[in-house]
C-alpha atoms as a PDB file:
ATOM      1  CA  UNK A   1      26.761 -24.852 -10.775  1.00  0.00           C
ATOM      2  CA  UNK A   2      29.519 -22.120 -11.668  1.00  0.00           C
ATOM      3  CA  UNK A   3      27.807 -21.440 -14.409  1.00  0.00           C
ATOM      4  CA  UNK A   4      24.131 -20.716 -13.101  1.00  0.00           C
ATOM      5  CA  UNK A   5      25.764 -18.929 -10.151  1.00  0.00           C
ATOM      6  CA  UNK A   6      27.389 -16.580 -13.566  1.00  0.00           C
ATOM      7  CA  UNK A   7      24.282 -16.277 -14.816  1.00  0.00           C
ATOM      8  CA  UNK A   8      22.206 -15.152 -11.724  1.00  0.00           C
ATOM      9  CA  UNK A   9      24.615 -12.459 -11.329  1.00  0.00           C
ATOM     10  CA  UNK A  10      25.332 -11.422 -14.620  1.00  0.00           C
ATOM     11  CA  UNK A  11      21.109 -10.811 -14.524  1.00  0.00           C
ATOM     12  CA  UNK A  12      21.307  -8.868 -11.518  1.00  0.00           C
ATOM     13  CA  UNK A  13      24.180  -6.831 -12.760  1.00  0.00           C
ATOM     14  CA  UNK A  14      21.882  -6.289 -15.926  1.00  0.00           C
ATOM     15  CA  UNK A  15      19.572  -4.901 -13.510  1.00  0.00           C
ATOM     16  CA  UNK A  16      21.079  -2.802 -11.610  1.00  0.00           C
ATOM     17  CA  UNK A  17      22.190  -1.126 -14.156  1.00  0.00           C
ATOM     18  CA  UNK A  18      19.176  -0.821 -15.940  1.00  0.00           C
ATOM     19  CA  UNK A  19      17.358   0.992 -12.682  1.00  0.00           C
ATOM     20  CA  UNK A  20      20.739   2.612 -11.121  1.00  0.00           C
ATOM     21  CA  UNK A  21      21.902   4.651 -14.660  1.00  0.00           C
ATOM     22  CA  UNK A  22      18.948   6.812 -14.753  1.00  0.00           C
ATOM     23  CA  UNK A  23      18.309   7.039 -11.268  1.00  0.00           C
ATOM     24  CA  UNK A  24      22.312   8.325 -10.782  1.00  0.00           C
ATOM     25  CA  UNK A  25      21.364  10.658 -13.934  1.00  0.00           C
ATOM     26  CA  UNK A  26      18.534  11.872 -12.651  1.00  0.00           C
ATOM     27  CA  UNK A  27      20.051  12.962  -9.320  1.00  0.00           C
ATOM     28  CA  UNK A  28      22.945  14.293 -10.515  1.00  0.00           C
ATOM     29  CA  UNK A  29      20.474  16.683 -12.937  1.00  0.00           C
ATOM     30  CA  UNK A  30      18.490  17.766 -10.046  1.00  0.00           C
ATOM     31  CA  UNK A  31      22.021  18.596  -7.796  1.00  0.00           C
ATOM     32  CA  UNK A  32      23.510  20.434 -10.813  1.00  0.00           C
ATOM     33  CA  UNK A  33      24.577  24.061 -10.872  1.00  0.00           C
ATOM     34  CA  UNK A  34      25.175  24.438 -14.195  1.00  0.00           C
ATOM     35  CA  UNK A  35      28.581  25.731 -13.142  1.00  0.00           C
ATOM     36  CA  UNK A  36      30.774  22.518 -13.101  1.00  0.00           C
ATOM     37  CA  UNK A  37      29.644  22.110  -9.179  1.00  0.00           C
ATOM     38  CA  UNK A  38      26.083  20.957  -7.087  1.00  0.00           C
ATOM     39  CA  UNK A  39      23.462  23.076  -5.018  1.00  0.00           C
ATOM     40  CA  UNK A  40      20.623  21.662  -3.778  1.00  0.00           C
ATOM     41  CA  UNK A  41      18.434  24.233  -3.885  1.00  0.00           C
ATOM     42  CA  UNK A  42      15.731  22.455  -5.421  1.00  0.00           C
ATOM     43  CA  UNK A  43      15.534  19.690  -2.114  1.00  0.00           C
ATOM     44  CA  UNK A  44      15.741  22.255   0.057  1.00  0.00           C
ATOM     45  CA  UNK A  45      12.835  24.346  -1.263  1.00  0.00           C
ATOM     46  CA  UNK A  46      10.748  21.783  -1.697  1.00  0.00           C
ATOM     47  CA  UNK A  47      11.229  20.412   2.039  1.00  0.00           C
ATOM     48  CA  UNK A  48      10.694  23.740   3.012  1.00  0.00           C
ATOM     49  CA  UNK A  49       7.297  24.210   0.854  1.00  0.00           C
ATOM     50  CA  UNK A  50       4.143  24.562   2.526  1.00  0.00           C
ATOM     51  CA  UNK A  51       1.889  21.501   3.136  1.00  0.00           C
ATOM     52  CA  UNK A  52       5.155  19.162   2.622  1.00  0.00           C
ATOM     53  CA  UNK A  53       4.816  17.975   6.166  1.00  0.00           C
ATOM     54  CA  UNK A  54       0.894  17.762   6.086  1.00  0.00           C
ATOM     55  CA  UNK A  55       0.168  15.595   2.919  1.00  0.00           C
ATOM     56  CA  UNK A  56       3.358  13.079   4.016  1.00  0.00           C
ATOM     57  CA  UNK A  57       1.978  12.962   7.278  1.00  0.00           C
ATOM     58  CA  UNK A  58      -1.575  12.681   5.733  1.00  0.00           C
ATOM     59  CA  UNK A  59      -0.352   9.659   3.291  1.00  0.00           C
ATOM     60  CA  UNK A  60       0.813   8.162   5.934  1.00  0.00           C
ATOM     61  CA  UNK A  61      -2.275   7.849   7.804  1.00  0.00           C
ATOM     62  CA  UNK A  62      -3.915   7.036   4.922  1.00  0.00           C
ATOM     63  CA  UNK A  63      -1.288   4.081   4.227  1.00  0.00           C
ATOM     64  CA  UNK A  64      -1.651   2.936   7.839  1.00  0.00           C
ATOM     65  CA  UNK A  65      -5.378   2.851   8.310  1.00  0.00           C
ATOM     66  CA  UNK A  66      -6.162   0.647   4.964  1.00  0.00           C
ATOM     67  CA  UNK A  67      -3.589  -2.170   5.689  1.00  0.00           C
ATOM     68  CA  UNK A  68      -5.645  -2.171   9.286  1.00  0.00           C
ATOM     69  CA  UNK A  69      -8.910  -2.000   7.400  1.00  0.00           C
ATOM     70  CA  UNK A  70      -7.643  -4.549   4.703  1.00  0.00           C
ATOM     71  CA  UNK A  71      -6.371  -7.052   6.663  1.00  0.00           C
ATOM     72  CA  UNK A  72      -9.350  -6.831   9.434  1.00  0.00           C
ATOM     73  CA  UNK A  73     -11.537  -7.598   6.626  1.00  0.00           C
ATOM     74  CA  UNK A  74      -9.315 -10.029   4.330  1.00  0.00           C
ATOM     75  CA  UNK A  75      -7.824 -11.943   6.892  1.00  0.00           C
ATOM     76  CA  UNK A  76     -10.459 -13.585   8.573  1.00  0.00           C
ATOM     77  CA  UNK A  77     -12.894 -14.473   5.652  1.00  0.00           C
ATOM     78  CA  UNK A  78     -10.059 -16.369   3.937  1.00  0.00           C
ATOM     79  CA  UNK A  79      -9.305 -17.967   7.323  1.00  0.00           C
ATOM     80  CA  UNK A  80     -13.247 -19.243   7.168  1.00  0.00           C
ATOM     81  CA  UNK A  81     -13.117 -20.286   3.944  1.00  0.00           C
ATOM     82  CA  UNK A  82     -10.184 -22.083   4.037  1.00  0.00           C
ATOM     83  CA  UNK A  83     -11.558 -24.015   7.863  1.00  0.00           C
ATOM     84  CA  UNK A  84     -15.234 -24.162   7.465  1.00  0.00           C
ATOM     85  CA  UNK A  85     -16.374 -23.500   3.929  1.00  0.00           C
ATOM     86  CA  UNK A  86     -13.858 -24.659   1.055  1.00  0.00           C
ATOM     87  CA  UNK A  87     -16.501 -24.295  -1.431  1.00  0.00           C
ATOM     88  CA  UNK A  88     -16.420 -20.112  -1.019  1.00  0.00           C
ATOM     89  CA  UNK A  89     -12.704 -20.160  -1.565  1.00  0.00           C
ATOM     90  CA  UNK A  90     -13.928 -19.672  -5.337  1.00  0.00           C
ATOM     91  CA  UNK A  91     -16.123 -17.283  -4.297  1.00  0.00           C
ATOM     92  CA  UNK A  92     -13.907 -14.868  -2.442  1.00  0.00           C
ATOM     93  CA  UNK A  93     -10.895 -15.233  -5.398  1.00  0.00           C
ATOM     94  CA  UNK A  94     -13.351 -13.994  -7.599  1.00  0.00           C
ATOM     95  CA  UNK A  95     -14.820 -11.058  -5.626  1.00  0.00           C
ATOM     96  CA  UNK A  96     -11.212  -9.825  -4.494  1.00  0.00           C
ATOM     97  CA  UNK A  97     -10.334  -9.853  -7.767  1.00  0.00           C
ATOM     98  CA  UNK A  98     -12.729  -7.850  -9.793  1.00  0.00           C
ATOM     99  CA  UNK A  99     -11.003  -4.572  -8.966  1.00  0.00           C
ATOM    100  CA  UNK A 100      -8.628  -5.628 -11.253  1.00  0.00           C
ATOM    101  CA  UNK A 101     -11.276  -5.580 -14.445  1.00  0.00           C
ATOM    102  CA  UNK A 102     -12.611  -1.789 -13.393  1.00  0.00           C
ATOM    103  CA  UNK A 103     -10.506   0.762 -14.019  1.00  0.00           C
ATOM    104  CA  UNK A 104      -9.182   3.445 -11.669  1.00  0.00           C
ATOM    105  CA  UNK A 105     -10.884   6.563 -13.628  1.00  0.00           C
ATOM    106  CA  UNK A 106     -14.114   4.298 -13.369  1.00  0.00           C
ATOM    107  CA  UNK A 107     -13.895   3.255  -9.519  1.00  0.00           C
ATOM    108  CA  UNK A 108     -13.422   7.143  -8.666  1.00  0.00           C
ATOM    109  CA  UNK A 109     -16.229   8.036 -11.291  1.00  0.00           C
ATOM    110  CA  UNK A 110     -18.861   5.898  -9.356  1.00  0.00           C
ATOM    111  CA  UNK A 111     -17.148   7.079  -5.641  1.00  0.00           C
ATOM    112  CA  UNK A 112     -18.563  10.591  -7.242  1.00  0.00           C
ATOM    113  CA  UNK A 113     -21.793   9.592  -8.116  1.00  0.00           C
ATOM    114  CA  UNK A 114     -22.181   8.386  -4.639  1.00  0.00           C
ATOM    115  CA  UNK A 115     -21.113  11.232  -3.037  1.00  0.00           C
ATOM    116  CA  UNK A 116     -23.243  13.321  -4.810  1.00  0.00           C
ATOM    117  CA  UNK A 117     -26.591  10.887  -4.333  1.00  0.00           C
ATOM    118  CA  UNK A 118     -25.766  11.026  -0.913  1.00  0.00           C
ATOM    119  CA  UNK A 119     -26.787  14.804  -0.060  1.00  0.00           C
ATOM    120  CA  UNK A 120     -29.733  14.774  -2.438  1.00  0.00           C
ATOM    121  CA  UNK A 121     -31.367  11.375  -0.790  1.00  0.00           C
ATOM    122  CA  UNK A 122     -29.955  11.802   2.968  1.00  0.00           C
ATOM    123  CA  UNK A 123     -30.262  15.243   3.883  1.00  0.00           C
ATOM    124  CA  UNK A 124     -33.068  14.615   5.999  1.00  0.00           C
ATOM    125  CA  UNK A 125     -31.506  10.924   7.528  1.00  0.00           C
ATOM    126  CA  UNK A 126     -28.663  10.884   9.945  1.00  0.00           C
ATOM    127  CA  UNK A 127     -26.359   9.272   7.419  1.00  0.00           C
ATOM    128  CA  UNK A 128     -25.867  12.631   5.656  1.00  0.00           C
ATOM    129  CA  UNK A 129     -23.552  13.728   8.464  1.00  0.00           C
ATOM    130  CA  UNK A 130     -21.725  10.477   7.565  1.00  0.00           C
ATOM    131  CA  UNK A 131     -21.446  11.105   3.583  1.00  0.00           C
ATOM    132  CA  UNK A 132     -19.637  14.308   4.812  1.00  0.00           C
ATOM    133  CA  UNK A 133     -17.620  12.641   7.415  1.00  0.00           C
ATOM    134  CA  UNK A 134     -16.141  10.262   5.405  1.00  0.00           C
ATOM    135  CA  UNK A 135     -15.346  13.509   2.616  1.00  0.00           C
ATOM    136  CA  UNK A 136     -13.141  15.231   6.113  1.00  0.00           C
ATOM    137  CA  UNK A 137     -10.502  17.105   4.047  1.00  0.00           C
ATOM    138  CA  UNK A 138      -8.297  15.849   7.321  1.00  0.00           C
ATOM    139  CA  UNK A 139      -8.612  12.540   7.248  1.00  0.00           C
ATOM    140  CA  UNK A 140     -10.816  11.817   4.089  1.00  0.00           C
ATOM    141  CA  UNK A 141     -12.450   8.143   4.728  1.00  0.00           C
ATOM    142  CA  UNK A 142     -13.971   8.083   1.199  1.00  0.00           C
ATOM    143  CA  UNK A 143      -9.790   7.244   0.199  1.00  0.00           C
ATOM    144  CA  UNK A 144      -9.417   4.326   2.537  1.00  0.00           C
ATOM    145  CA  UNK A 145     -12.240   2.923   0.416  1.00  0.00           C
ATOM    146  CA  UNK A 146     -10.903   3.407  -2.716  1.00  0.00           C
ATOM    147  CA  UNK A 147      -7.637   1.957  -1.423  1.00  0.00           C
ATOM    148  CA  UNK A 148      -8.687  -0.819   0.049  1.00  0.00           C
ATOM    149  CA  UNK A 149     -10.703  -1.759  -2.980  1.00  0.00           C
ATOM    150  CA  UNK A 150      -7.567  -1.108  -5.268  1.00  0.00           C
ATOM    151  CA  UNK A 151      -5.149  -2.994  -3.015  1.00  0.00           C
ATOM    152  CA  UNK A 152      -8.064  -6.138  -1.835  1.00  0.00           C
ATOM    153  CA  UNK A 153      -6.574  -8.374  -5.329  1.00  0.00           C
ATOM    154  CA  UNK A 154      -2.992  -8.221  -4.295  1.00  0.00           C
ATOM    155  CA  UNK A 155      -3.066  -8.318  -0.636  1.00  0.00           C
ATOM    156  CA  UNK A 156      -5.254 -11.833  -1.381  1.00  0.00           C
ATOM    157  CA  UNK A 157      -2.758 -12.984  -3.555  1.00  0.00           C
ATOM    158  CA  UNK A 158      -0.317 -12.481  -1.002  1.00  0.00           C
ATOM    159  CA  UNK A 159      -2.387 -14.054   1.967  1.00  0.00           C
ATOM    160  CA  UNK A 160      -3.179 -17.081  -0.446  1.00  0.00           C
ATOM    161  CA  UNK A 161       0.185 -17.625  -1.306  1.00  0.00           C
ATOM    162  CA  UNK A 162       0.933 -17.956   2.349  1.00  0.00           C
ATOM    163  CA  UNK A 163      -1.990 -20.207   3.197  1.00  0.00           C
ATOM    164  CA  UNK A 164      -1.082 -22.377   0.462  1.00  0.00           C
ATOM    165  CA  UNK A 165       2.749 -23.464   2.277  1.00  0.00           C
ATOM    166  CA  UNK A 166       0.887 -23.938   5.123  1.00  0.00           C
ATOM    167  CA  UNK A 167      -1.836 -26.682   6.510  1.00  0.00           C
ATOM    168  CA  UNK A 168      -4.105 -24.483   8.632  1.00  0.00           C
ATOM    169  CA  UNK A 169      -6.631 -27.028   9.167  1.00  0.00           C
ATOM    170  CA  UNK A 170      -3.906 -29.279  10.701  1.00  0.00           C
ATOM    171  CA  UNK A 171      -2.592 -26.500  12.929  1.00  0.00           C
ATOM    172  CA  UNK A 172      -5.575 -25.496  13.854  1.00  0.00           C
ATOM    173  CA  UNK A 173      -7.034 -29.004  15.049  1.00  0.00           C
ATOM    174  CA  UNK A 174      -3.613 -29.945  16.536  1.00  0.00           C
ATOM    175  CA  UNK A 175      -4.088 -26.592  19.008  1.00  0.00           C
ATOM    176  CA  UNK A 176      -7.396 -27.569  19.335  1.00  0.00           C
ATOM    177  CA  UNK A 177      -6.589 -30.921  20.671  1.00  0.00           C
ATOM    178  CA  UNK A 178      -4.104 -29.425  23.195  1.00  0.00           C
ATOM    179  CA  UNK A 179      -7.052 -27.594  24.728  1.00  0.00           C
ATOM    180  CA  UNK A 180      -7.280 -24.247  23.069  1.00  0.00           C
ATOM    181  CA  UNK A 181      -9.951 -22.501  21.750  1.00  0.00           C
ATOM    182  CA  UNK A 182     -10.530 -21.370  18.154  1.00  0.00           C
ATOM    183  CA  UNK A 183      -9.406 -17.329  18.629  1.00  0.00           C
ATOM    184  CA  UNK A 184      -6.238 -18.659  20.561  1.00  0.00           C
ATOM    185  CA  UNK A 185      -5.593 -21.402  17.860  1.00  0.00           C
ATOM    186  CA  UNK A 186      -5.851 -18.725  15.139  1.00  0.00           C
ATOM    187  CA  UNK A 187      -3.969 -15.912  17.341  1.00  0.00           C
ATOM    188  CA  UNK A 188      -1.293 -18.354  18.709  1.00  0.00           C
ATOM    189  CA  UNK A 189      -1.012 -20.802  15.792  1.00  0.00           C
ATOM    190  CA  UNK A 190      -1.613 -19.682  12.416  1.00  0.00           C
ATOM    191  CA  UNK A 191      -1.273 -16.133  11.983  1.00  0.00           C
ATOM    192  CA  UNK A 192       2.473 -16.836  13.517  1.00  0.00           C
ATOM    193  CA  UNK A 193       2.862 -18.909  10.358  1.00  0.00           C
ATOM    194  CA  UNK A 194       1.311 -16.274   8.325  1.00  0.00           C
ATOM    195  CA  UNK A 195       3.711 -13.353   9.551  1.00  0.00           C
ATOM    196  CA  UNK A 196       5.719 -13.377   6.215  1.00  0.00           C
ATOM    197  CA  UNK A 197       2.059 -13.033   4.449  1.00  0.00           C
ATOM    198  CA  UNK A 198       0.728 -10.744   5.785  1.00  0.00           C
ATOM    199  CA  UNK A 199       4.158  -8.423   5.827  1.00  0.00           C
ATOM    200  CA  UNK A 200       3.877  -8.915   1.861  1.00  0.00           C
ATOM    201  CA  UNK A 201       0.417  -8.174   1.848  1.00  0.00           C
ATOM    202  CA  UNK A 202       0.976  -4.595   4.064  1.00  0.00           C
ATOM    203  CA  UNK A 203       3.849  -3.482   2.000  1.00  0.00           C
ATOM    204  CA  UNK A 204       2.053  -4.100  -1.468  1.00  0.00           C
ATOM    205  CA  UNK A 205      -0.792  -1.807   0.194  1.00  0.00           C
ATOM    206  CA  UNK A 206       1.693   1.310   1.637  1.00  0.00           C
ATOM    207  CA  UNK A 207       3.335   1.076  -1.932  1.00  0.00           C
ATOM    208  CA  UNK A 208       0.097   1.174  -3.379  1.00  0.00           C
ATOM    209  CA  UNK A 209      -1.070   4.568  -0.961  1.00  0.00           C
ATOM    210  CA  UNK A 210       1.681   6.283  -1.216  1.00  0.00           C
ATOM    211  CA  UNK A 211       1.760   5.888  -4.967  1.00  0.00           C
ATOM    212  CA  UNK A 212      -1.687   6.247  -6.256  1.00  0.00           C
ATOM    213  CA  UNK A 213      -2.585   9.821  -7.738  1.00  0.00           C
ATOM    214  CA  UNK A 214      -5.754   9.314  -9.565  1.00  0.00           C
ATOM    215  CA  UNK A 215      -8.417   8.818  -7.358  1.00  0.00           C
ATOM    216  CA  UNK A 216      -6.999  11.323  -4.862  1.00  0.00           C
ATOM    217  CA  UNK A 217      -6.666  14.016  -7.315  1.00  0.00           C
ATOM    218  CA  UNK A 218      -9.575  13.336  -9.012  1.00  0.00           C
ATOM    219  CA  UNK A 219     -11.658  13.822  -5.457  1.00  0.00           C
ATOM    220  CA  UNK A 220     -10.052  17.208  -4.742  1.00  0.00           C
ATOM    221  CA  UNK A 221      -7.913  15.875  -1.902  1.00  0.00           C
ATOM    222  CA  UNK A 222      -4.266  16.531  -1.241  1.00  0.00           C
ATOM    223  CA  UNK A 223      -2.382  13.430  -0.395  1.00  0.00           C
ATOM    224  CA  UNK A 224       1.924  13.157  -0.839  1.00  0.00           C
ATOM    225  CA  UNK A 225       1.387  11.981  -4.312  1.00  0.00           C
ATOM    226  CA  UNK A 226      -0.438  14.830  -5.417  1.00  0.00           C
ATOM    227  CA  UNK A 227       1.220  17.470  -3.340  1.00  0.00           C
ATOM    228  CA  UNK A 228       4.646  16.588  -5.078  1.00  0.00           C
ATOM    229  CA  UNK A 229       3.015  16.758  -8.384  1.00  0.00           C
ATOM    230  CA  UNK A 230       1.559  20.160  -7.613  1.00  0.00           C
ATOM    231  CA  UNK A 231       4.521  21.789  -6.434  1.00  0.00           C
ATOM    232  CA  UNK A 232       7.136  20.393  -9.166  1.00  0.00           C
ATOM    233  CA  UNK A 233       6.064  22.001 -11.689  1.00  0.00           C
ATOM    234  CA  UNK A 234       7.651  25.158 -10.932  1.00  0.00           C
ATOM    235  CA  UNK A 235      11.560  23.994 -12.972  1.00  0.00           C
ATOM    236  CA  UNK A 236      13.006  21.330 -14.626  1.00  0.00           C
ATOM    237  CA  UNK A 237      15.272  20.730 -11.459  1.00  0.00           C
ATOM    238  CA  UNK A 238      12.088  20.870  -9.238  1.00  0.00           C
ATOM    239  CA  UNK A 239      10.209  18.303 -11.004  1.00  0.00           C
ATOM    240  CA  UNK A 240      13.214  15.358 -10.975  1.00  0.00           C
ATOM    241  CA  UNK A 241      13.758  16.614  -7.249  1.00  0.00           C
ATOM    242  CA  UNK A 242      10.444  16.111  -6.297  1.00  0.00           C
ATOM    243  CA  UNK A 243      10.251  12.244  -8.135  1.00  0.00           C
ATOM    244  CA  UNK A 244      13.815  11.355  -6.559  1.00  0.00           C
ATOM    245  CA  UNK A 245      12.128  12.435  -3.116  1.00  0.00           C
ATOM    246  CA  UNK A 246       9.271  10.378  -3.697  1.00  0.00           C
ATOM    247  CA  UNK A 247      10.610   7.575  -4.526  1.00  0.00           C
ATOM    248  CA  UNK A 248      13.460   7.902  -1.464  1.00  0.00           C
ATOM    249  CA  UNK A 249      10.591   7.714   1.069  1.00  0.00           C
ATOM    250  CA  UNK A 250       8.659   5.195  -0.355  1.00  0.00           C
ATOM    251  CA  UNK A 251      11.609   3.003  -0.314  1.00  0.00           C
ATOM    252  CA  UNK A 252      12.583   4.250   3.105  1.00  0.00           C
ATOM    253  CA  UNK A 253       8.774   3.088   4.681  1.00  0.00           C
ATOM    254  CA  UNK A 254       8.770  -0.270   2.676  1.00  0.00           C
ATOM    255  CA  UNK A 255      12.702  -1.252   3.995  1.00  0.00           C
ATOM    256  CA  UNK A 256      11.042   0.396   7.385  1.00  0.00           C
ATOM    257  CA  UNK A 257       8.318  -1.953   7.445  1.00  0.00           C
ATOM    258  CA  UNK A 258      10.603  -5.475   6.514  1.00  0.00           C
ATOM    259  CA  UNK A 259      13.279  -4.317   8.870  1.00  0.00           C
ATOM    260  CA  UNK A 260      10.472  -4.427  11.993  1.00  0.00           C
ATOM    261  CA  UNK A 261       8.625  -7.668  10.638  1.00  0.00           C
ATOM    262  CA  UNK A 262      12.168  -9.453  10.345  1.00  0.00           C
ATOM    263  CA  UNK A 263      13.238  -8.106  13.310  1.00  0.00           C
ATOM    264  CA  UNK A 264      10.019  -9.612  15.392  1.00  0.00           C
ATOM    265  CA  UNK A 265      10.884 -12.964  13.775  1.00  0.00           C
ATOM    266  CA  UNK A 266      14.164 -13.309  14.536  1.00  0.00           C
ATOM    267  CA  UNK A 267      13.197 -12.446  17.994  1.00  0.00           C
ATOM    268  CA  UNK A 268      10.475 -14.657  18.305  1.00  0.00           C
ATOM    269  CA  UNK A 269      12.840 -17.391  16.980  1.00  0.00           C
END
């Protein structure tokens, strides 16, 4: 037992190292003066660059809007194939997982040709205002797409997983019996049970937001990823600033995030 409890830690001391060396290097590059002391110039002109607050205000949005979408969408056709329809279980694996064969460059390619069919076929329909709704340099719709077709594979995963410690039908027939119906059985009963699910599944998909770069830039729009990549460019100290920032608040909204879901449960409990 000593011995696996030596080995656990030995790994995790292995790891931390691995990720803590270069991060320490990398923020003690972007604090040095060159002088034998620190300045943090570089943080502080970057927080005070223009459009800092917009596009991490704008991810943000973004990141909150597809979990809502996601899960809205995910959520309750997994619940119906797991109660009423086994045999689409198959189905839906296979559909939520395709995004995972078509690459990123080739999901935003076809998003393009879209966009452009749209004004050349709709002008004269009423959808056309939509196609340039959804392309709102504010609040650009066409991105919660994108993101919720890049994130649909691992969200699943994660809602699966959770389904699969837990007999739904068995709950769900057991409220049933006490008199409720089936939105208070599913409400009440097994989303409760799912909580640690569906937590997983929302994190994975802010990580993902608040990460991706490609489709964003590729569309012409100006999310926190590809703000900080357009404005560290400027020095050497700029550019590791701007990655160390990144990576600060994406940790901050993720420990954010499983400090409120474990703070509901141990509330609840």
């Amino acid at each position: 037992m000593n011995r696996i409890r030596f080995g656990r830690g030995l790994v995790l001391l292995v790891c931390g190292i691995y990720f803590a060396v270069p991060m320490a290097a990398s923020l003690w590059f972007s604090v040095d003066d060159n002088k034998g002391g620190t300045t943090f110039r570089a943080y502080t002109e970057l927080l005070n660059a223009p459009g800092f607050t917009d596009s991490l205000v704008l991810s943000l949005e973004l990141a909150a809007v597809t979990v809502v979408v996601l899960l809205l969408l995910l959520v309750p056709a997994v619940l119906a194939a797991r109660l009423g329809a086994p045999r689409l279980r198959p189905v839906i694996e296979i559909m939520c997982s395709m995004p995972l064969v078509v690459p990123v460059v080739a999901l935003t390619t076809g998003i393009i040709g879209v966009l452009r069919w749209g004004p050349d076929y709709l002008q004269d329909t009423p959808f056309f205002q939509t196609v340039v709704a959804i392309q709102d340099p504010n609040f650009p719709v066409v991105l919660v797409i994108a993101y919720v077709l890049m994130a649909l594979p691992f969200a699943y995963r994660a809602i699966d997983a959770g389904l699969r410690g837990v007999d739904v039908v068995t709950l769900v027939e057991a409220a049933r019996n006490c008199g409720a119906g089936w939105l208070r059985a599913v409400f009440t009963v097994v989303l409760p049970n799912l909580r640690s699910s569906l937590l997983n599944a929302a994190v994975l998909t802010v990580a993902l937001v608040l990460g991706e770069f490609t489709t964003a830039s590729i569309l012409g729009f100006t999310p926190f990823s590809v703000w900080i990549n357009s404005n560290g460019k400027s020095d050497g100290q700029m550019s590791v600033a701007v990655s160390m920032l990144s990576l600060l608040i994406v940790w901050l909204v993720l420990l954010l995030m499983s400090a409120v879901g474990r703070g509901r449960k141990a509330a609840r409990s």
